[in-house]
PDB file of N, CA and C in Angstrom:
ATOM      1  N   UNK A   1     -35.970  35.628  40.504  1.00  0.00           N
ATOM      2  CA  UNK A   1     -36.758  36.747  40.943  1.00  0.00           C
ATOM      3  C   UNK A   1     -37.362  36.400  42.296  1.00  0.00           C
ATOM      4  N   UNK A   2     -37.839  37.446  42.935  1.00  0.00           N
ATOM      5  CA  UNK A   2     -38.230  37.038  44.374  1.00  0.00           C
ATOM      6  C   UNK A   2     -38.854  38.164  44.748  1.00  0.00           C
ATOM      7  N   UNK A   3     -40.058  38.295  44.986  1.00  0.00           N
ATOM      8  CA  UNK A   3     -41.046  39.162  45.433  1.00  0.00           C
ATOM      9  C   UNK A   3     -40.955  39.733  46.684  1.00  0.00           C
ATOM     10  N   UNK A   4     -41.104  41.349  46.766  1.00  0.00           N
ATOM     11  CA  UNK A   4     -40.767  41.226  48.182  1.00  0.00           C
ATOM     12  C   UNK A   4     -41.838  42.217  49.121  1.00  0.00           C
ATOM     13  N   UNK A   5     -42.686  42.216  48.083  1.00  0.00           N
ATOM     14  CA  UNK A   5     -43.860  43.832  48.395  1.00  0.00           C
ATOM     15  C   UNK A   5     -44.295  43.862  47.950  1.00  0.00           C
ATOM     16  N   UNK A   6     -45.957  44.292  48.536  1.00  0.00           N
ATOM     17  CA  UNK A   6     -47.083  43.900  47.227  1.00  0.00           C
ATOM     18  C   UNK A   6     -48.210  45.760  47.689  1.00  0.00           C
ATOM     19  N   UNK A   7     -48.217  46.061  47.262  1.00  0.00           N
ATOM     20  CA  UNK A   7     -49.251  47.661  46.978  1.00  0.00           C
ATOM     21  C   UNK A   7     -50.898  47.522  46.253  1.00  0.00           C
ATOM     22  N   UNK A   8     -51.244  47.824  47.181  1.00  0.00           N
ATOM     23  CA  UNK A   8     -52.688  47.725  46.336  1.00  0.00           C
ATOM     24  C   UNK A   8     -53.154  49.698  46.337  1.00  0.00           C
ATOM     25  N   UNK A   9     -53.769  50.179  45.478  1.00  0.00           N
ATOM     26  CA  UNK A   9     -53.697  51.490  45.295  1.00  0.00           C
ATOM     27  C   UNK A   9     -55.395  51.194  44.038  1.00  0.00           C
ATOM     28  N   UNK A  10     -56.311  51.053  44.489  1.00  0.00           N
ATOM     29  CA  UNK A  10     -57.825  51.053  43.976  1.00  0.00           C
ATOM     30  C   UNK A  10     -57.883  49.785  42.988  1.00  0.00           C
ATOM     31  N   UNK A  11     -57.551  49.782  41.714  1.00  0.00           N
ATOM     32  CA  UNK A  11     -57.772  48.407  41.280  1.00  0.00           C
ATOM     33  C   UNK A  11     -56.491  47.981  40.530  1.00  0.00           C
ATOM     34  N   UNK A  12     -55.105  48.803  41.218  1.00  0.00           N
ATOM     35  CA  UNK A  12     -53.817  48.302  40.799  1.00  0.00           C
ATOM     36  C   UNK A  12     -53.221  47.637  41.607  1.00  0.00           C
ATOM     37  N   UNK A  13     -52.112  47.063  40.871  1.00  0.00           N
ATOM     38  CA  UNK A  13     -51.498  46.595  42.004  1.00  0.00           C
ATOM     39  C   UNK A  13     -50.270  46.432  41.525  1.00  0.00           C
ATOM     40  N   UNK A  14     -49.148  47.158  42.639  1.00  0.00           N
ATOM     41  CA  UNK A  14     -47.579  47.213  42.269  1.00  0.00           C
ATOM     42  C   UNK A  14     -46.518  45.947  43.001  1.00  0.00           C
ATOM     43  N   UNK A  15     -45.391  45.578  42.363  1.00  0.00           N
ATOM     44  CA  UNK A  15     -44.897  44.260  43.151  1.00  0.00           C
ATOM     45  C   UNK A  15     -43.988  44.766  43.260  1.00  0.00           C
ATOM     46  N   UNK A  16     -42.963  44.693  44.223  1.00  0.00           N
ATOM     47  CA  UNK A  16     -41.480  45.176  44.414  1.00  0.00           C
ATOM     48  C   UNK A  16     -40.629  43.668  44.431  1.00  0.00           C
ATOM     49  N   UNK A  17     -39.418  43.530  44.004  1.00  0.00           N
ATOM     50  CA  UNK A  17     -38.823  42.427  44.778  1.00  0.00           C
ATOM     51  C   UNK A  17     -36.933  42.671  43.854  1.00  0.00           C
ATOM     52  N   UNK A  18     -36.246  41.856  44.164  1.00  0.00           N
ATOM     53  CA  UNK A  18     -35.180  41.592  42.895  1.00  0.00           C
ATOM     54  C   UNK A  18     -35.187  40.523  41.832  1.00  0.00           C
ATOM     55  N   UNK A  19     -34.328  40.994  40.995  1.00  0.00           N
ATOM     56  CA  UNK A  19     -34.081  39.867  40.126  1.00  0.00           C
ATOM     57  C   UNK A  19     -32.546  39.818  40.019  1.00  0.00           C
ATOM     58  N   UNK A  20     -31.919  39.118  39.219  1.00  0.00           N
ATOM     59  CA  UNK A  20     -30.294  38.635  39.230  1.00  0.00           C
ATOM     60  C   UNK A  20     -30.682  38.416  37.298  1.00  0.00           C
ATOM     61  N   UNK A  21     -31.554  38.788  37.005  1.00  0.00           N
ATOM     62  CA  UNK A  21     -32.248  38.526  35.625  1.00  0.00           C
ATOM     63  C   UNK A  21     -31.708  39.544  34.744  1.00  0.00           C
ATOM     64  N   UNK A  22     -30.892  39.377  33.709  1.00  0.00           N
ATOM     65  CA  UNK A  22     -30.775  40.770  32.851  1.00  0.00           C
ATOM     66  C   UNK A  22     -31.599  40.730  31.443  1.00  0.00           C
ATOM     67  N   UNK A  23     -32.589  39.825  32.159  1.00  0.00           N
ATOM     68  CA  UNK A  23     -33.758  40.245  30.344  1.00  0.00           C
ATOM     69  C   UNK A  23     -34.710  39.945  31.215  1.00  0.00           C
ATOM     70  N   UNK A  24     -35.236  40.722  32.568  1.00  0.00           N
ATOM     71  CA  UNK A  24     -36.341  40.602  33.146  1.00  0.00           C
ATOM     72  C   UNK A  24     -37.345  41.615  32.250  1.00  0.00           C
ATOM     73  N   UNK A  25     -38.604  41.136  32.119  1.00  0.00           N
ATOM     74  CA  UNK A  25     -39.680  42.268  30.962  1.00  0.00           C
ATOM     75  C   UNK A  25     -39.549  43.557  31.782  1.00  0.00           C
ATOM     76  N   UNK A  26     -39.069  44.817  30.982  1.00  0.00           N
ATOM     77  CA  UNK A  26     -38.950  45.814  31.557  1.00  0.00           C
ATOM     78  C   UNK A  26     -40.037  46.929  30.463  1.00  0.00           C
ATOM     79  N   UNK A  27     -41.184  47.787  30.420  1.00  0.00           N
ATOM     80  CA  UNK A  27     -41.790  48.429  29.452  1.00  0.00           C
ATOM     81  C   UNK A  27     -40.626  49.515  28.919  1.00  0.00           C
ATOM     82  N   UNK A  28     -40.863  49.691  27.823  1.00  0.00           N
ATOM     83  CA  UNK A  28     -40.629  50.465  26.674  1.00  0.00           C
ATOM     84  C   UNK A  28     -40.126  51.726  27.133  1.00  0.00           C
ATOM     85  N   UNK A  29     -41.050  52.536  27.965  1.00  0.00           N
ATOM     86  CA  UNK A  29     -40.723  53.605  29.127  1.00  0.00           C
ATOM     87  C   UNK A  29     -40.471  53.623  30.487  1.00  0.00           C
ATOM     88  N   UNK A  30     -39.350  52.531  30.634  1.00  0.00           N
ATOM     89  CA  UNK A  30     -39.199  52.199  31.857  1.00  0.00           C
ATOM     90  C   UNK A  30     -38.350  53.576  32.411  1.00  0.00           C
ATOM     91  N   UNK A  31     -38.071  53.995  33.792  1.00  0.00           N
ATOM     92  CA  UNK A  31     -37.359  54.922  34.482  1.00  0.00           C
ATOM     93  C   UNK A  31     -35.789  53.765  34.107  1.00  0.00           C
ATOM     94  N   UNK A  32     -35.762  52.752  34.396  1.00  0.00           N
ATOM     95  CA  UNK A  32     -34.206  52.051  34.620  1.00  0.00           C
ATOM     96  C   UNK A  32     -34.264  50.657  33.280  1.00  0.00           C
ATOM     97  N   UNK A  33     -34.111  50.985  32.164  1.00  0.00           N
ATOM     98  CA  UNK A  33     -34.382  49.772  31.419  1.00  0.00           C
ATOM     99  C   UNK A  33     -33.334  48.971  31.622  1.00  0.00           C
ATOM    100  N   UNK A  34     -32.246  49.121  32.191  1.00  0.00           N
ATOM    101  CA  UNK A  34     -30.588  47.887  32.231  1.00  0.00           C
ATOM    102  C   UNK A  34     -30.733  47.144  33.283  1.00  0.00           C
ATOM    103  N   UNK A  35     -30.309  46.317  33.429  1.00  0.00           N
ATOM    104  CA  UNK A  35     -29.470  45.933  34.695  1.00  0.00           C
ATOM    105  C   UNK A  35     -28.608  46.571  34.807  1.00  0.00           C
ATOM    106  N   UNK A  36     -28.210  46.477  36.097  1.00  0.00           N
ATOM    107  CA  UNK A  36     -27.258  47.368  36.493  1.00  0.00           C
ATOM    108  C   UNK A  36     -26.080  46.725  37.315  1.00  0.00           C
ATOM    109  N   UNK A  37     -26.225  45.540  37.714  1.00  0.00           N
ATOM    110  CA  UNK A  37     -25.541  44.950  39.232  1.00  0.00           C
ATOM    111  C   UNK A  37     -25.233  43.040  39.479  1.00  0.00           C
ATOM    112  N   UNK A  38     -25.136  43.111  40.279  1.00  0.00           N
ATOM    113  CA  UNK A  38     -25.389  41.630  40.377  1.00  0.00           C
ATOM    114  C   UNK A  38     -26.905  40.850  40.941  1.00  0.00           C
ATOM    115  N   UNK A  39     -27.562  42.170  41.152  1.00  0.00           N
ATOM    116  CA  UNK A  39     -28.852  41.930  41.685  1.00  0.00           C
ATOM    117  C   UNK A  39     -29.844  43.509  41.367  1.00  0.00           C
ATOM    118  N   UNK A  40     -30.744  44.044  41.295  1.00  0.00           N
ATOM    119  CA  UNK A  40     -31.044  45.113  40.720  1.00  0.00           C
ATOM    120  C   UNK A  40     -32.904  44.783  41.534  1.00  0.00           C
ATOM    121  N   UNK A  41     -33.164  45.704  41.890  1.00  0.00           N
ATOM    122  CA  UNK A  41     -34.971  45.898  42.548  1.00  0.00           C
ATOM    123  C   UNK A  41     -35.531  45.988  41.328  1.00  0.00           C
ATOM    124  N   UNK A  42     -36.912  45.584  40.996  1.00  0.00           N
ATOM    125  CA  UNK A  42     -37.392  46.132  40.541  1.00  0.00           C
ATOM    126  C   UNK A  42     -38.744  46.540  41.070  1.00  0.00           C
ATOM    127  N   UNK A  43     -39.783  47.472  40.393  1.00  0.00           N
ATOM    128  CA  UNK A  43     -40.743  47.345  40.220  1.00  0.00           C
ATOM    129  C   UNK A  43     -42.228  47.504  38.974  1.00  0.00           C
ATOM    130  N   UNK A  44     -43.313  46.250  39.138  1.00  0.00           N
ATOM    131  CA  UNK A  44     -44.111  45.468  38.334  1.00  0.00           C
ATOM    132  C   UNK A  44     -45.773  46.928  38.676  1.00  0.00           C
ATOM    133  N   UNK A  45     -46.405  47.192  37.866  1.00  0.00           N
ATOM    134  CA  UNK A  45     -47.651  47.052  37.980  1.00  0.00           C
ATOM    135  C   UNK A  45     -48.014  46.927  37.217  1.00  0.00           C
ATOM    136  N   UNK A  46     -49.217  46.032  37.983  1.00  0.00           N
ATOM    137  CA  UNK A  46     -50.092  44.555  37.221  1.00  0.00           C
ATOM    138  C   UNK A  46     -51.052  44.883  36.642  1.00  0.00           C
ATOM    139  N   UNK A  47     -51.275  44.360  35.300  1.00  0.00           N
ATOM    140  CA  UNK A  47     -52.554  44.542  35.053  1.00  0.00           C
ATOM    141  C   UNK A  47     -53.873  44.654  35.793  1.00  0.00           C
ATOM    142  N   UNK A  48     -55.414  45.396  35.469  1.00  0.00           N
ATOM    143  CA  UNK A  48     -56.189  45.037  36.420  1.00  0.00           C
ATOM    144  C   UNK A  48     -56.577  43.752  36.236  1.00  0.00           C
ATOM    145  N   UNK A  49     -56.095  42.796  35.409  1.00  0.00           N
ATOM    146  CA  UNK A  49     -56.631  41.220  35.279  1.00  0.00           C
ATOM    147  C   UNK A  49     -55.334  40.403  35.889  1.00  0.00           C
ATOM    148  N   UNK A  50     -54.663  40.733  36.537  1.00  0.00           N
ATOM    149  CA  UNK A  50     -53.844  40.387  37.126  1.00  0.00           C
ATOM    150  C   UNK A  50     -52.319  39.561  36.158  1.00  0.00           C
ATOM    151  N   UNK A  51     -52.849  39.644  34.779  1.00  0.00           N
ATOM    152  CA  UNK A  51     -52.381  38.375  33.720  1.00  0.00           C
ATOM    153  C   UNK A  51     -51.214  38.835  33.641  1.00  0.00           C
ATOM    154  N   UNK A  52     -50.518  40.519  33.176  1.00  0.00           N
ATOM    155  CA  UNK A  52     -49.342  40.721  32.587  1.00  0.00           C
ATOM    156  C   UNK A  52     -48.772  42.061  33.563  1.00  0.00           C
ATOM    157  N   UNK A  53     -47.718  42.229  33.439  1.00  0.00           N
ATOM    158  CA  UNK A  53     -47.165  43.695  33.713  1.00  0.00           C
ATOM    159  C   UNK A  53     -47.663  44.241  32.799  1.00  0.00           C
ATOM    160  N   UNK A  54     -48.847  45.915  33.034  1.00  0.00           N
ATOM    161  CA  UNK A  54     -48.532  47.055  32.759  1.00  0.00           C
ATOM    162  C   UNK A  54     -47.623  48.036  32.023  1.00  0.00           C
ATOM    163  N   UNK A  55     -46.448  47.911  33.550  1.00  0.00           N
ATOM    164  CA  UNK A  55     -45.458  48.563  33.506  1.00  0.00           C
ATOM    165  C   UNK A  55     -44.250  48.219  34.720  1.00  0.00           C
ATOM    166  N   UNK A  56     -43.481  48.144  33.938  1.00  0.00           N
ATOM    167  CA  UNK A  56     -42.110  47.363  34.668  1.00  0.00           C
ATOM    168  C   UNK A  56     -40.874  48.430  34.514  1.00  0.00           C
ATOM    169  N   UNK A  57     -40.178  48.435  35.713  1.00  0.00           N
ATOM    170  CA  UNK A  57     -38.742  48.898  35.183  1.00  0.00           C
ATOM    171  C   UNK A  57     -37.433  48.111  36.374  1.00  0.00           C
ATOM    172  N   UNK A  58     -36.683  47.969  36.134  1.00  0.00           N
ATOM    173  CA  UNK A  58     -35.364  47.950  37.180  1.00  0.00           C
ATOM    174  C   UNK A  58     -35.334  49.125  38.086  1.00  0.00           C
ATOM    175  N   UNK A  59     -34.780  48.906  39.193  1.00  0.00           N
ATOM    176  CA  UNK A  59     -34.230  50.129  39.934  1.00  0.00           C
ATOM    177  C   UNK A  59     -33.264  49.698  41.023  1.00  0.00           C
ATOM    178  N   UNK A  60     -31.858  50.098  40.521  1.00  0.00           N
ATOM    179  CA  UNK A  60     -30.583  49.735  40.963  1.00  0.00           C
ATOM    180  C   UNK A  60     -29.576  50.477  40.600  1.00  0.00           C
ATOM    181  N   UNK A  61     -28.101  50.171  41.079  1.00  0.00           N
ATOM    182  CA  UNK A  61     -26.580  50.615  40.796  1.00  0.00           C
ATOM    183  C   UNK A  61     -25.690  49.264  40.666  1.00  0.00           C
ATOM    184  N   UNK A  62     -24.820  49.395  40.848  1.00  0.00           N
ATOM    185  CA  UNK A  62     -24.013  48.805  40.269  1.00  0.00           C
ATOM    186  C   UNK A  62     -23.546  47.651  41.384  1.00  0.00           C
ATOM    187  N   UNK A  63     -24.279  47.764  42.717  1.00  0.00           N
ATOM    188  CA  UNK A  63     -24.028  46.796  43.035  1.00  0.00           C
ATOM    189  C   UNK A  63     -25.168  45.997  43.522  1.00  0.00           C
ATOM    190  N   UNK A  64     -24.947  44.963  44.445  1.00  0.00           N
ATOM    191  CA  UNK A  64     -26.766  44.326  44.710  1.00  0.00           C
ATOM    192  C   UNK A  64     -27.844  45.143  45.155  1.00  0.00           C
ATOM    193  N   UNK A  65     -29.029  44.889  44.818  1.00  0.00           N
ATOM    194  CA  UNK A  65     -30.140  45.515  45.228  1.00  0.00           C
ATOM    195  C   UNK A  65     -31.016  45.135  45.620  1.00  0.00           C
ATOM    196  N   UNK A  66     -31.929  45.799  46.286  1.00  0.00           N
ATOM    197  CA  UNK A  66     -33.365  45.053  47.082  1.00  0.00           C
ATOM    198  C   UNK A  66     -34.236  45.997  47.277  1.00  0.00           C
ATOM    199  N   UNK A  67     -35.228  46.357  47.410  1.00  0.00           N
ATOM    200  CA  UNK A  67     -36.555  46.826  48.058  1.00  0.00           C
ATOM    201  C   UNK A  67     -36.808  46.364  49.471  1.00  0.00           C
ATOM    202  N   UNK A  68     -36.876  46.952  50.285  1.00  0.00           N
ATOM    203  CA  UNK A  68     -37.294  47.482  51.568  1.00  0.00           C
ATOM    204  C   UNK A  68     -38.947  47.629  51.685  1.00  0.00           C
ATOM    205  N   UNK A  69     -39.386  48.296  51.206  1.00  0.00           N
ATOM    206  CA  UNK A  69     -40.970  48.348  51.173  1.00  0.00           C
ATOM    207  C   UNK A  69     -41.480  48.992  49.633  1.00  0.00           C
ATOM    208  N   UNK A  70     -42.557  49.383  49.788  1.00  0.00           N
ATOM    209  CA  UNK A  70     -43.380  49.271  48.337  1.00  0.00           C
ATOM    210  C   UNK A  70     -44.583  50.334  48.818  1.00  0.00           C
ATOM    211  N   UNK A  71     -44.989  51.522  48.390  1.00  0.00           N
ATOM    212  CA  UNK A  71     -46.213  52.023  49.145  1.00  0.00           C
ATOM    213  C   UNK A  71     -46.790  53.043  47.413  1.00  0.00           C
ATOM    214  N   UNK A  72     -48.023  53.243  47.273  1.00  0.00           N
ATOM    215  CA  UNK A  72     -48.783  53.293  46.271  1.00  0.00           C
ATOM    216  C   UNK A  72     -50.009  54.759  46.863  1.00  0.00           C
ATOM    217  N   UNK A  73     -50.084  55.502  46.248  1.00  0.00           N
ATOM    218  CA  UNK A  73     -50.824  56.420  46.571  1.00  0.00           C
ATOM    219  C   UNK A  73     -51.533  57.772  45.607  1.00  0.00           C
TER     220      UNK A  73
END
């Protein structure tokens, strides 16, 4: 995994980055629960105690993926 964007939005905070991980923690109601690729974006928001993901999902196709930026509003 590799972090690549960090969002602060009042007392959250969202992480963007990839993984190559196909059992990265994804929540229950994620938008993308699979992998998808040989590399797949995801994005994390963090608890307000910083300890666990919130809420996680993948976001990718079928081939590598990455995040570009991260913005929260």
């Amino acid at each position: 995994m590799t972090a690549l964007g960090i969002a602060l939005y009042g007392d959250e905070a969202y992480v963007t980055g990839s993984t190559a991980s196909d059992d990265f923690p994804v929540s229950a109601d994620a938008v993308d629960a699979g992998f998808n690729g040989t590399t797949d974006a995801f994005v994390t928001e963090l608890a307000s105690d910083g300890s666990a993901g919130a809420y996680s999902t993948y976001a990718g196709g079928s081939g590598p993926d990455a995040p570009c930026a991260l913005a929260a509003h």
